[in-house]
PDB file of N, CA and C in Angstrom:
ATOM      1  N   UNK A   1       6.342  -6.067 -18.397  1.00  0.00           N
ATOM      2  CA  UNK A   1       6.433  -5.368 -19.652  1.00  0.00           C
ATOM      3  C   UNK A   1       7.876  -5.296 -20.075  1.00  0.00           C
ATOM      4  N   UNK A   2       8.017  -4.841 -21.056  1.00  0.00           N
ATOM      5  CA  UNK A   2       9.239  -5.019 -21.914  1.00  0.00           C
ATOM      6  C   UNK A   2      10.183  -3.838 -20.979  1.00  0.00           C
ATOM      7  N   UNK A   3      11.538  -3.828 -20.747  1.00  0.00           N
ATOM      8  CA  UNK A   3      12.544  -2.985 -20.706  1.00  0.00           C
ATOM      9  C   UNK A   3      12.108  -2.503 -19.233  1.00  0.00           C
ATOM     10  N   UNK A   4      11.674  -3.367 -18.387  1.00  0.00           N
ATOM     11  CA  UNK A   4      11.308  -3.255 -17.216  1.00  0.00           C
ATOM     12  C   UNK A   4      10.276  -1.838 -16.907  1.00  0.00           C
ATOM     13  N   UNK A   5       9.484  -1.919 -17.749  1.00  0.00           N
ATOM     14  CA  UNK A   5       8.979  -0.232 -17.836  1.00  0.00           C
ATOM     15  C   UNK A   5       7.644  -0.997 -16.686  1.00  0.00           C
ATOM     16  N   UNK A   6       7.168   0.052 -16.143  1.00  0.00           N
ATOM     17  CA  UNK A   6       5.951  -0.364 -15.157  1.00  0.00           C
ATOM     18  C   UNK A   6       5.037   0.654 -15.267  1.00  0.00           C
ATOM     19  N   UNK A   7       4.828   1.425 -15.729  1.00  0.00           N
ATOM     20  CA  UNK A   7       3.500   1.959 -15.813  1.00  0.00           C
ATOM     21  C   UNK A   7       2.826   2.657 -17.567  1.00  0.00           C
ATOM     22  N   UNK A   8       1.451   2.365 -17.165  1.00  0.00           N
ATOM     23  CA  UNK A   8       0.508   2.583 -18.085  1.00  0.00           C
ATOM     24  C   UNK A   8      -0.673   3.441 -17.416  1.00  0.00           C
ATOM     25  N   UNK A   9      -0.986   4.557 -18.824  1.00  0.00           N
ATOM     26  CA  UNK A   9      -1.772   5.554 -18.243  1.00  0.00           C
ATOM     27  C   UNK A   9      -2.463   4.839 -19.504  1.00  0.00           C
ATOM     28  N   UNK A  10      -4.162   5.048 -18.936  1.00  0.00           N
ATOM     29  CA  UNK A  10      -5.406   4.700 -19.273  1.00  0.00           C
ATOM     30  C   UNK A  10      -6.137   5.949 -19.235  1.00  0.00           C
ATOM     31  N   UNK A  11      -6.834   6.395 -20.466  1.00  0.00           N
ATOM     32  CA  UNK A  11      -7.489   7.558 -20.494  1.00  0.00           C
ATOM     33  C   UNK A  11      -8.354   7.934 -21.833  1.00  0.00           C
ATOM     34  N   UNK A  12      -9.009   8.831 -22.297  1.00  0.00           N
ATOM     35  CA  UNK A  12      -9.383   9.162 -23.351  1.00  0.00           C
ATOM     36  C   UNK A  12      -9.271  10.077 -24.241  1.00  0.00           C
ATOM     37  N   UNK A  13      -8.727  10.174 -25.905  1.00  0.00           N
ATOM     38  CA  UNK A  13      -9.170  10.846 -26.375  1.00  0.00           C
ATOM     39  C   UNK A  13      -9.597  11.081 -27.680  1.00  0.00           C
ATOM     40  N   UNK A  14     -10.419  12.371 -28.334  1.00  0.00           N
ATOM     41  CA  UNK A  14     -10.948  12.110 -29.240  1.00  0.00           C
ATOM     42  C   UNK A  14     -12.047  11.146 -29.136  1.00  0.00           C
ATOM     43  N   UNK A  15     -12.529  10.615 -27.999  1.00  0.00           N
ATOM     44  CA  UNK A  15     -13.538   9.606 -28.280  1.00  0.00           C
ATOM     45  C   UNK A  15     -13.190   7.987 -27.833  1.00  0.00           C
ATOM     46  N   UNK A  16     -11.933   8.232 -27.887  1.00  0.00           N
ATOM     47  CA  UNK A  16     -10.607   6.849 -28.338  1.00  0.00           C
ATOM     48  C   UNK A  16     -10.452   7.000 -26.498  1.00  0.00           C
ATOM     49  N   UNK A  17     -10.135   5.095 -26.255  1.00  0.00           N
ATOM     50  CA  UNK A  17      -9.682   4.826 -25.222  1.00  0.00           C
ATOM     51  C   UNK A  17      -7.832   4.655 -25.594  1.00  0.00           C
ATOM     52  N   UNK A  18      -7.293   5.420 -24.356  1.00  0.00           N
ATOM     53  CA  UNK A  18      -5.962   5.065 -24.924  1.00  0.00           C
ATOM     54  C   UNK A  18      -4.957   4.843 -23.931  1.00  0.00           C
ATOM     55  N   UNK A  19      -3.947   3.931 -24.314  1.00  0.00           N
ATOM     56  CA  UNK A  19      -3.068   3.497 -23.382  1.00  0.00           C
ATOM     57  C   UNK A  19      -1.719   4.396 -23.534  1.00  0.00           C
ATOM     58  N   UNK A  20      -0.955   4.886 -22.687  1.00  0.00           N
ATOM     59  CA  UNK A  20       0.299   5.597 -23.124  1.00  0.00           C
ATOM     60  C   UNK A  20       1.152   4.979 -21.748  1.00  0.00           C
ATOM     61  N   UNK A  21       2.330   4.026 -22.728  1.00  0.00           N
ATOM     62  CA  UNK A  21       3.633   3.959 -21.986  1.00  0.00           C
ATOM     63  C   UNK A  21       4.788   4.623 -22.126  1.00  0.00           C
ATOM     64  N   UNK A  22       5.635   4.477 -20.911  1.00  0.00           N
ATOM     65  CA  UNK A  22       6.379   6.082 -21.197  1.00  0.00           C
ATOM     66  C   UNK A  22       7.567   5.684 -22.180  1.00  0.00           C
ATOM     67  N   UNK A  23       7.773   4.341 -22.542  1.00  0.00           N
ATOM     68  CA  UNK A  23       8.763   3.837 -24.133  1.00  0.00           C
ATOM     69  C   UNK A  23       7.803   3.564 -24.727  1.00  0.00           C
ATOM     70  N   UNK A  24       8.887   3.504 -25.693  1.00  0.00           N
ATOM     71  CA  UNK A  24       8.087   2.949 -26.853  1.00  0.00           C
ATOM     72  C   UNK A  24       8.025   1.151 -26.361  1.00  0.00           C
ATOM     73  N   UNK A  25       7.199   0.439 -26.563  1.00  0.00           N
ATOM     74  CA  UNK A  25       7.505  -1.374 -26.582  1.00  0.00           C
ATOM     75  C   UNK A  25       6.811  -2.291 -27.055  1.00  0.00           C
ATOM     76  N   UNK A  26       7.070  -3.519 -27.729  1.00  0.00           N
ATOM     77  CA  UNK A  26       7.364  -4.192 -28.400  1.00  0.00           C
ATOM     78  C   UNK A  26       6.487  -5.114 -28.205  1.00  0.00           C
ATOM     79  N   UNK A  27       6.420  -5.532 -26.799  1.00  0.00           N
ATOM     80  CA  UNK A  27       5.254  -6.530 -26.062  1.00  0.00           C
ATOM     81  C   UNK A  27       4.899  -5.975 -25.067  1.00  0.00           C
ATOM     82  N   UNK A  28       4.246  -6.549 -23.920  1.00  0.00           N
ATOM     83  CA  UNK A  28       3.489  -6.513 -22.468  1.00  0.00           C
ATOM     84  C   UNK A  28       2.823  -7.578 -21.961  1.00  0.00           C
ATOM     85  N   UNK A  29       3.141  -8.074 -20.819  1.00  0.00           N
ATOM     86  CA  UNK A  29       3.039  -8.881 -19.792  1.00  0.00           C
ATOM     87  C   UNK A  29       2.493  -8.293 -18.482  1.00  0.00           C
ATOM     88  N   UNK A  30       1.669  -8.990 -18.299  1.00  0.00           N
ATOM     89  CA  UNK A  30       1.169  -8.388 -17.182  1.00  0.00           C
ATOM     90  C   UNK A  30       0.549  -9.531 -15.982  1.00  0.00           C
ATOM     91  N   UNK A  31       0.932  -9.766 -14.698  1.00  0.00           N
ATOM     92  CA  UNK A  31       0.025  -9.889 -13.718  1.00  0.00           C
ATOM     93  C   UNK A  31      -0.930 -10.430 -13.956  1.00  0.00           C
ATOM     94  N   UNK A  32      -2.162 -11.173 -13.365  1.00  0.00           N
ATOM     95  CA  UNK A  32      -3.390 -11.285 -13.057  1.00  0.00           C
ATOM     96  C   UNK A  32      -3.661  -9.930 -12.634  1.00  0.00           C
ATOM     97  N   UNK A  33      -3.501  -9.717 -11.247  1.00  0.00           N
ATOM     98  CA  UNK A  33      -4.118  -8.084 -10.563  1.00  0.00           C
ATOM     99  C   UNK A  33      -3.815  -7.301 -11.301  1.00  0.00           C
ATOM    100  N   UNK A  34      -2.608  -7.524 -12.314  1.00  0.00           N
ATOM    101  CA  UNK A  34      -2.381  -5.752 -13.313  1.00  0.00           C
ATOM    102  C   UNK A  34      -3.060  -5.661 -14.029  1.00  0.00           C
ATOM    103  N   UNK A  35      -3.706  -7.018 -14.430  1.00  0.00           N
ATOM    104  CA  UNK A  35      -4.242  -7.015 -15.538  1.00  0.00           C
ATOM    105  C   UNK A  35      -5.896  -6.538 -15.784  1.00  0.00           C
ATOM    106  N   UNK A  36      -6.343  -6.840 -14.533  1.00  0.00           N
ATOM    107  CA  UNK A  36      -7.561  -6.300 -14.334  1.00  0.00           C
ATOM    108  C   UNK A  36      -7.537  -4.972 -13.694  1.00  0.00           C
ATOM    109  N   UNK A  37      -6.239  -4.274 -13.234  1.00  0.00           N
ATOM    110  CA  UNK A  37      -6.663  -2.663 -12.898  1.00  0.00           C
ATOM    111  C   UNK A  37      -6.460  -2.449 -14.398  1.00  0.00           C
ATOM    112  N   UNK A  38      -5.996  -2.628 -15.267  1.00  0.00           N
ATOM    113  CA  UNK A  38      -5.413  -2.268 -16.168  1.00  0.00           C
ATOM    114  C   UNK A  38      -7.472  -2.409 -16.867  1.00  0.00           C
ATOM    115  N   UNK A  39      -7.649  -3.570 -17.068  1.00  0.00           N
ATOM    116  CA  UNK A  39      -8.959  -3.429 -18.008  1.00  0.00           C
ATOM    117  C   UNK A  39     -10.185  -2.631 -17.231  1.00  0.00           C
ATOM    118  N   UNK A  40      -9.797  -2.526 -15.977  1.00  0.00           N
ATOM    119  CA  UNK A  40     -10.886  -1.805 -14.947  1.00  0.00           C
ATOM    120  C   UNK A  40     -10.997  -0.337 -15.515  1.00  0.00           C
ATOM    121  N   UNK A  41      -9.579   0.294 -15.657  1.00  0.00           N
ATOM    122  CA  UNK A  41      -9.409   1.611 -15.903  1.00  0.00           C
ATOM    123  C   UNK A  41      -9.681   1.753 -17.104  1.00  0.00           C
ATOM    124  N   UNK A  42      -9.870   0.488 -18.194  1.00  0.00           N
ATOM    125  CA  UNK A  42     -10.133   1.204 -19.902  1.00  0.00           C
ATOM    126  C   UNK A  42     -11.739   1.239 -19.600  1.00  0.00           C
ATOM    127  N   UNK A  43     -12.218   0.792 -18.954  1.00  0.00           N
ATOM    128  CA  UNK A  43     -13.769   0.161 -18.981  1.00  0.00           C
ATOM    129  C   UNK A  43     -14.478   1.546 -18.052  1.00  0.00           C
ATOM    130  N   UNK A  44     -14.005   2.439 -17.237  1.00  0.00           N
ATOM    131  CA  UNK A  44     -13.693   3.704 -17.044  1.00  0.00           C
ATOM    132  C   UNK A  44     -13.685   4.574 -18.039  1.00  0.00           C
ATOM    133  N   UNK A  45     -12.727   4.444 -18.902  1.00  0.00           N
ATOM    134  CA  UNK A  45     -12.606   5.217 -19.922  1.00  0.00           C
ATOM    135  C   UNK A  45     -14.040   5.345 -20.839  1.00  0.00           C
ATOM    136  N   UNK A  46     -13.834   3.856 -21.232  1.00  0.00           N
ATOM    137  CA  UNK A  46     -15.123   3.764 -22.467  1.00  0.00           C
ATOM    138  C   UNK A  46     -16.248   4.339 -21.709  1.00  0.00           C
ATOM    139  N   UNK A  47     -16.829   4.129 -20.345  1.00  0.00           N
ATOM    140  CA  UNK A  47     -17.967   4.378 -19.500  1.00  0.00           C
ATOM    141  C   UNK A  47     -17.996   6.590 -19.975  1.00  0.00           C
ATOM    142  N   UNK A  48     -16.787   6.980 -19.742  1.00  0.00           N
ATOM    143  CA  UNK A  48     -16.777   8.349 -19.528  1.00  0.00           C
ATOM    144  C   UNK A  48     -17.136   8.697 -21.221  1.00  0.00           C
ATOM    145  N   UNK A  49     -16.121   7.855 -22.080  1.00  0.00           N
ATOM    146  CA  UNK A  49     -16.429   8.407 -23.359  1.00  0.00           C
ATOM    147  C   UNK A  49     -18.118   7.691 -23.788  1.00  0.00           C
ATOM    148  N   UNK A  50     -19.299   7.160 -23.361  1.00  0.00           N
ATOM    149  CA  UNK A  50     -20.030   7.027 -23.552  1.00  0.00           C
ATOM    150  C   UNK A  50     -21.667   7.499 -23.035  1.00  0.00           C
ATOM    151  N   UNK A  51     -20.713   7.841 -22.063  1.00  0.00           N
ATOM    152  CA  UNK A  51     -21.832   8.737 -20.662  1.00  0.00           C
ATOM    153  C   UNK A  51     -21.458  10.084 -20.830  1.00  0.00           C
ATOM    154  N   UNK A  52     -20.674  10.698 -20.932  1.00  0.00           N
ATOM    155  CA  UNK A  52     -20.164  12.107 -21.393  1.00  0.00           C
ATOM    156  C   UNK A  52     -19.583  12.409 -20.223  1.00  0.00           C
ATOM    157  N   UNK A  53     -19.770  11.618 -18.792  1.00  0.00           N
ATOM    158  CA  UNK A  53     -19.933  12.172 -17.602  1.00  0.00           C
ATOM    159  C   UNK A  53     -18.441  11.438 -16.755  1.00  0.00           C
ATOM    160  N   UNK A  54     -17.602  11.924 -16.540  1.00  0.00           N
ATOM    161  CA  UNK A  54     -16.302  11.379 -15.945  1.00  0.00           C
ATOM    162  C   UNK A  54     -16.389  10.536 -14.698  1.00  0.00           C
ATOM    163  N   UNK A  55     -16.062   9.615 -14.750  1.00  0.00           N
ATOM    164  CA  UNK A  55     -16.593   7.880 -13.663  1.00  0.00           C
ATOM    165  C   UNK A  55     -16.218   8.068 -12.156  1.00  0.00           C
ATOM    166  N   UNK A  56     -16.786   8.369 -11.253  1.00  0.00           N
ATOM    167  CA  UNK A  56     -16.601   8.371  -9.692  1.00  0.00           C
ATOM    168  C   UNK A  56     -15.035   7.125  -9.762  1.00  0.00           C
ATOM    169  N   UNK A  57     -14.293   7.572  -9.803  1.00  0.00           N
ATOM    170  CA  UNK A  57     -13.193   6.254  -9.347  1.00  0.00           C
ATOM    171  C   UNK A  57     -12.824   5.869  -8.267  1.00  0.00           C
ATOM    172  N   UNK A  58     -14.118   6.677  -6.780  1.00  0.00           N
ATOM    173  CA  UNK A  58     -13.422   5.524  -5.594  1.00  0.00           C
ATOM    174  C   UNK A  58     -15.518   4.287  -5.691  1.00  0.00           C
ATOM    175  N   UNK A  59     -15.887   4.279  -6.749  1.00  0.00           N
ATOM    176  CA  UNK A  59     -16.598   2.992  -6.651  1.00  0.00           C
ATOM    177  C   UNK A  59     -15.496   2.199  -7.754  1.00  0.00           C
ATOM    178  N   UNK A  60     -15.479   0.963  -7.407  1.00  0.00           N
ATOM    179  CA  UNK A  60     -15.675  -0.322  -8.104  1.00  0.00           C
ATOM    180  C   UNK A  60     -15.989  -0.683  -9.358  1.00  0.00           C
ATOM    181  N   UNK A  61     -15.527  -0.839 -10.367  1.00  0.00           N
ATOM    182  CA  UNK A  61     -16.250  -1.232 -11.359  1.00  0.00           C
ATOM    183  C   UNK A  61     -16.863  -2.752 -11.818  1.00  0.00           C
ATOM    184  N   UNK A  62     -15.883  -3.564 -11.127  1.00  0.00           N
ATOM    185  CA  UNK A  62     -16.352  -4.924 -10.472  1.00  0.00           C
ATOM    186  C   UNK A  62     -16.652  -5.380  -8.922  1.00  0.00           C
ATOM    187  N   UNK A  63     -17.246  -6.115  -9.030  1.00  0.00           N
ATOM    188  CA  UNK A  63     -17.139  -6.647  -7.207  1.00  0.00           C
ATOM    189  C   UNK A  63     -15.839  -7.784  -7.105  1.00  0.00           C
ATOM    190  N   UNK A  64     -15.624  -7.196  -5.620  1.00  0.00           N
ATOM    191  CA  UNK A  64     -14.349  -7.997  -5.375  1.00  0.00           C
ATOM    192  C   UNK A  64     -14.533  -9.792  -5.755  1.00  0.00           C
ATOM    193  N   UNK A  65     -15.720 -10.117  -5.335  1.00  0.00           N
ATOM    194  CA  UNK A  65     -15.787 -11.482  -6.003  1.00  0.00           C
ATOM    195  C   UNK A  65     -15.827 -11.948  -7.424  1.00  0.00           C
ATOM    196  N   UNK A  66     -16.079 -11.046  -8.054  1.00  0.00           N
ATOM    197  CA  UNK A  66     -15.934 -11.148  -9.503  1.00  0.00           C
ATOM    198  C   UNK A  66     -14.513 -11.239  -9.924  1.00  0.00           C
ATOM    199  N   UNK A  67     -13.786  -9.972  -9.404  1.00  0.00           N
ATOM    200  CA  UNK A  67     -12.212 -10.107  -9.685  1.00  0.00           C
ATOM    201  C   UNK A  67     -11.380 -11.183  -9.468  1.00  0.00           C
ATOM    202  N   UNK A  68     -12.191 -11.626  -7.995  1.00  0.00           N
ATOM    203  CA  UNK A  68     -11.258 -12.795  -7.747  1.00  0.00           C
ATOM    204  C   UNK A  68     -11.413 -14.275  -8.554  1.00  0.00           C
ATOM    205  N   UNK A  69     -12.547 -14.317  -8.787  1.00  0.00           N
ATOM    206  CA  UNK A  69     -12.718 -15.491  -9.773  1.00  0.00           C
ATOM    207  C   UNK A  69     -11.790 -15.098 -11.445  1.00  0.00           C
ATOM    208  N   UNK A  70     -12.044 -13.961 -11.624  1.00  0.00           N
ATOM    209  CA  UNK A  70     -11.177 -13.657 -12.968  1.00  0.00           C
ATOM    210  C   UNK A  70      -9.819 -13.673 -12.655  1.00  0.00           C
ATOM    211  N   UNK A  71      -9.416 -13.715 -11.743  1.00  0.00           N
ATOM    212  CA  UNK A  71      -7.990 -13.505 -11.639  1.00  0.00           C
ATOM    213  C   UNK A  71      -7.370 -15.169 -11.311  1.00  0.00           C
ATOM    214  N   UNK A  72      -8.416 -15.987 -10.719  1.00  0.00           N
ATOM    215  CA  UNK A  72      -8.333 -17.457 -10.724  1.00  0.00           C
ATOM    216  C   UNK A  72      -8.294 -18.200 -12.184  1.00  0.00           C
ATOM    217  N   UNK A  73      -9.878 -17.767 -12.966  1.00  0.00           N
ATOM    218  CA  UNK A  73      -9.107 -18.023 -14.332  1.00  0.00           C
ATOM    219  C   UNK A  73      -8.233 -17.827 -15.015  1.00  0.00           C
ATOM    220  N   UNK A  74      -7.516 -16.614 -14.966  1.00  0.00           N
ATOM    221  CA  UNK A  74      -6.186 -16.151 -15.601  1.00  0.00           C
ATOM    222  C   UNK A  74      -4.812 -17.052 -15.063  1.00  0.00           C
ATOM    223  N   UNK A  75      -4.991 -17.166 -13.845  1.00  0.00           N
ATOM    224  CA  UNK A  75      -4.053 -18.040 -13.169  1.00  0.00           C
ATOM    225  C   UNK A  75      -4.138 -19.659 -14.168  1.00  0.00           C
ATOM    226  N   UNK A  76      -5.257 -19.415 -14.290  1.00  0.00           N
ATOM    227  CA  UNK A  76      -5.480 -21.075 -15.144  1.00  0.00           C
ATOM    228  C   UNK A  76      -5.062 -21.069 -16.295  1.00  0.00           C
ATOM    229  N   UNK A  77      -6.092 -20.297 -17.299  1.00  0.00           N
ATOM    230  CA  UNK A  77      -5.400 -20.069 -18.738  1.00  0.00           C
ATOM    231  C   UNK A  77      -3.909 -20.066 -18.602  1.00  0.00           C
ATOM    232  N   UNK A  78      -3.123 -19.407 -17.660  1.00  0.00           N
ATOM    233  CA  UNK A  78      -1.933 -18.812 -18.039  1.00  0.00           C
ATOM    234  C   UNK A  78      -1.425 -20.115 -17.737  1.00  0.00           C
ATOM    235  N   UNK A  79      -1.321 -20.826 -16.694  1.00  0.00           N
ATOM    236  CA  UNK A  79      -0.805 -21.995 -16.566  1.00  0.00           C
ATOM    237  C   UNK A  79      -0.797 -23.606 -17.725  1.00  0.00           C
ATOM    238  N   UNK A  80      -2.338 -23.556 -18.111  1.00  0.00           N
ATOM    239  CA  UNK A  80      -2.054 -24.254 -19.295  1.00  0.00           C
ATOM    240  C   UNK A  80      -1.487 -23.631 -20.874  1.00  0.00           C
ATOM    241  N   UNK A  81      -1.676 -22.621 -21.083  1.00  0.00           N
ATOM    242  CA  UNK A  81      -1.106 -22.100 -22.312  1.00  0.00           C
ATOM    243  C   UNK A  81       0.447 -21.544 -22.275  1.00  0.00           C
ATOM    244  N   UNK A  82       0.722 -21.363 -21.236  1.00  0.00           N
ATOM    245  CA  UNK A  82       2.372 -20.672 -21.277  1.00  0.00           C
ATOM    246  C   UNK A  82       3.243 -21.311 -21.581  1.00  0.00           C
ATOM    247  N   UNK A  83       2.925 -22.631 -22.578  1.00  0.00           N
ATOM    248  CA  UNK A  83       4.393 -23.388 -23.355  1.00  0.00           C
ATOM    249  C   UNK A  83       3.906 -22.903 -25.009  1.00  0.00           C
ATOM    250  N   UNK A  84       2.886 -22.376 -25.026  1.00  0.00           N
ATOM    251  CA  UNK A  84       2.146 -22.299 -26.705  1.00  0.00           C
ATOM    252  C   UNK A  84       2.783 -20.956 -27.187  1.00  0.00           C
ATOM    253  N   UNK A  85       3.581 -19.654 -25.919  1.00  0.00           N
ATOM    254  CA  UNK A  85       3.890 -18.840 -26.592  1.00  0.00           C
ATOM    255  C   UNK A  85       2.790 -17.130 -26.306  1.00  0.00           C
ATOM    256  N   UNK A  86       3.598 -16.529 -26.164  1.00  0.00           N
ATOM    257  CA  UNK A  86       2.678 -15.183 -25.386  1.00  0.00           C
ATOM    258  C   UNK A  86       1.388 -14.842 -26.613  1.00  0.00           C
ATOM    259  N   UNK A  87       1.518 -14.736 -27.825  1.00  0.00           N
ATOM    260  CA  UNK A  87       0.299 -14.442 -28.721  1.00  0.00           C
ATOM    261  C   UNK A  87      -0.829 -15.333 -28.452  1.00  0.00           C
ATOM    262  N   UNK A  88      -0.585 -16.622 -28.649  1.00  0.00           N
ATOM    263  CA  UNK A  88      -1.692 -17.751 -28.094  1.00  0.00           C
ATOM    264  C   UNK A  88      -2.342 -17.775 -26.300  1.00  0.00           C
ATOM    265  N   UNK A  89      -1.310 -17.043 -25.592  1.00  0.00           N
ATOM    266  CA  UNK A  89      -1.715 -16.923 -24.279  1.00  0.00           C
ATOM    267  C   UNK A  89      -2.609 -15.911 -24.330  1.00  0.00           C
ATOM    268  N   UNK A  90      -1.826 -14.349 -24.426  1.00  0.00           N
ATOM    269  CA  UNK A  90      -2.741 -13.249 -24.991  1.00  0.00           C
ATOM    270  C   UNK A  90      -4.254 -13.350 -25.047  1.00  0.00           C
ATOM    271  N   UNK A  91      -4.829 -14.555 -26.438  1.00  0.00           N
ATOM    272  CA  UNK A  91      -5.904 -14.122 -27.047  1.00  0.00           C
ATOM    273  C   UNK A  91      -6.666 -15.689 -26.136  1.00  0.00           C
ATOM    274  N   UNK A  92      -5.955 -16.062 -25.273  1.00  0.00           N
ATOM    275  CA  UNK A  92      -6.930 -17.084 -24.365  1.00  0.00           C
ATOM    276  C   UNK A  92      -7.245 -16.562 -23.296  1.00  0.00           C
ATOM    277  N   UNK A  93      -6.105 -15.765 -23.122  1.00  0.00           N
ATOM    278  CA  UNK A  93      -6.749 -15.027 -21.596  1.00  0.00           C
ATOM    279  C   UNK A  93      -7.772 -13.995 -22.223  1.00  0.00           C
ATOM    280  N   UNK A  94      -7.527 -13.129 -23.151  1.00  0.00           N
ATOM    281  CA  UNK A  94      -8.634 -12.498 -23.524  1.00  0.00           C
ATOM    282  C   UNK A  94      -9.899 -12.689 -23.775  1.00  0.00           C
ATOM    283  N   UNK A  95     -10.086 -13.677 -24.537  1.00  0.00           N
ATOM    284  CA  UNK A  95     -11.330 -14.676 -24.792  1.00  0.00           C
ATOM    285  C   UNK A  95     -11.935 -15.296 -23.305  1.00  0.00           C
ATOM    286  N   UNK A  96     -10.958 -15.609 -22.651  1.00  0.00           N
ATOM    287  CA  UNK A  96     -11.658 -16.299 -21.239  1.00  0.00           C
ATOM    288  C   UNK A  96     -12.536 -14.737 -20.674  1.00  0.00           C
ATOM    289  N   UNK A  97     -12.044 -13.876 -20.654  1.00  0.00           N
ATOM    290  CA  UNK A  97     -12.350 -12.780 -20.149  1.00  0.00           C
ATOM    291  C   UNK A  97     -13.317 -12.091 -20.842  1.00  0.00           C
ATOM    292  N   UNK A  98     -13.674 -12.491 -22.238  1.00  0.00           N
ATOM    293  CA  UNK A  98     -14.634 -11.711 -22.989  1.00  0.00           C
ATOM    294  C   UNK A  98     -15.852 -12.712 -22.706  1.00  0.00           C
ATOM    295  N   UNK A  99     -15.398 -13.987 -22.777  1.00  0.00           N
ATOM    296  CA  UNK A  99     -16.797 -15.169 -22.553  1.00  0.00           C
ATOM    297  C   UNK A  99     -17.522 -14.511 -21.500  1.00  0.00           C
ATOM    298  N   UNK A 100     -17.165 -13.725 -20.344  1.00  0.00           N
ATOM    299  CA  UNK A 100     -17.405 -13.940 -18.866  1.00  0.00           C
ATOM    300  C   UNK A 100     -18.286 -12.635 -19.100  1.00  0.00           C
ATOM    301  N   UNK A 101     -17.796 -11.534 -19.491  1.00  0.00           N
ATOM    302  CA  UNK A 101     -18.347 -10.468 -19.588  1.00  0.00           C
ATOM    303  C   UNK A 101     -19.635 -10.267 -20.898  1.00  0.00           C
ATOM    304  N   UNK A 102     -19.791 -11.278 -21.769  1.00  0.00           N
ATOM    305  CA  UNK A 102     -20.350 -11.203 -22.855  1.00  0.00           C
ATOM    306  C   UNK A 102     -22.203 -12.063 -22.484  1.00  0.00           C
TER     307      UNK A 102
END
């Protein structure tokens, strides 16, 4: 992430899933593994703001084999798209990741 900042809080409110970093910033980069605690914990969120009921967080929200294959594709996407520029990477890794879950 930008300005060497390292953490992101994932949580809800109003209804709203929301991310709060402790700067303000500009972009974000992230990991394979960050990247999926990172969507693990919004998918948490949305679960609590849709269930009413706040998410057990020592289960899993994926299985470890699932992660690891997503984190293999990301390794991929990221490897062929990372001369096209972080916006075009962004919305391929995203898309790879929405195909999978959709």
């Amino acid at each position: 992430m930008s300005e060497g900042t390292n953490t992101i809080a994932v949580g809800e409110e109003d209804g709203h899933v929301v991310l709060k970093f402790p700067n303000p910033i500009t972009w974000c980069t992230l990991d394979p593994q960050t990247a999926f605690q990172v969507a693990e914990a919004m998918l948490r969120s949305v679960s609590a703001i849709k269930t009413g009921k706040p998410v057990d967080n020592s289960k899993r929200v994926f299985s470890a084999a699932f992660i690891e294959r997503m984190v293999n594709r990301i390794k991929l996407v990221n490897r062929s798209t990372r001369n096209r520029g972080e916006d075009y990477n962004a919305r391929a890794i995203f898309d790879s990741i929405a195909k999978e879950l959709t």
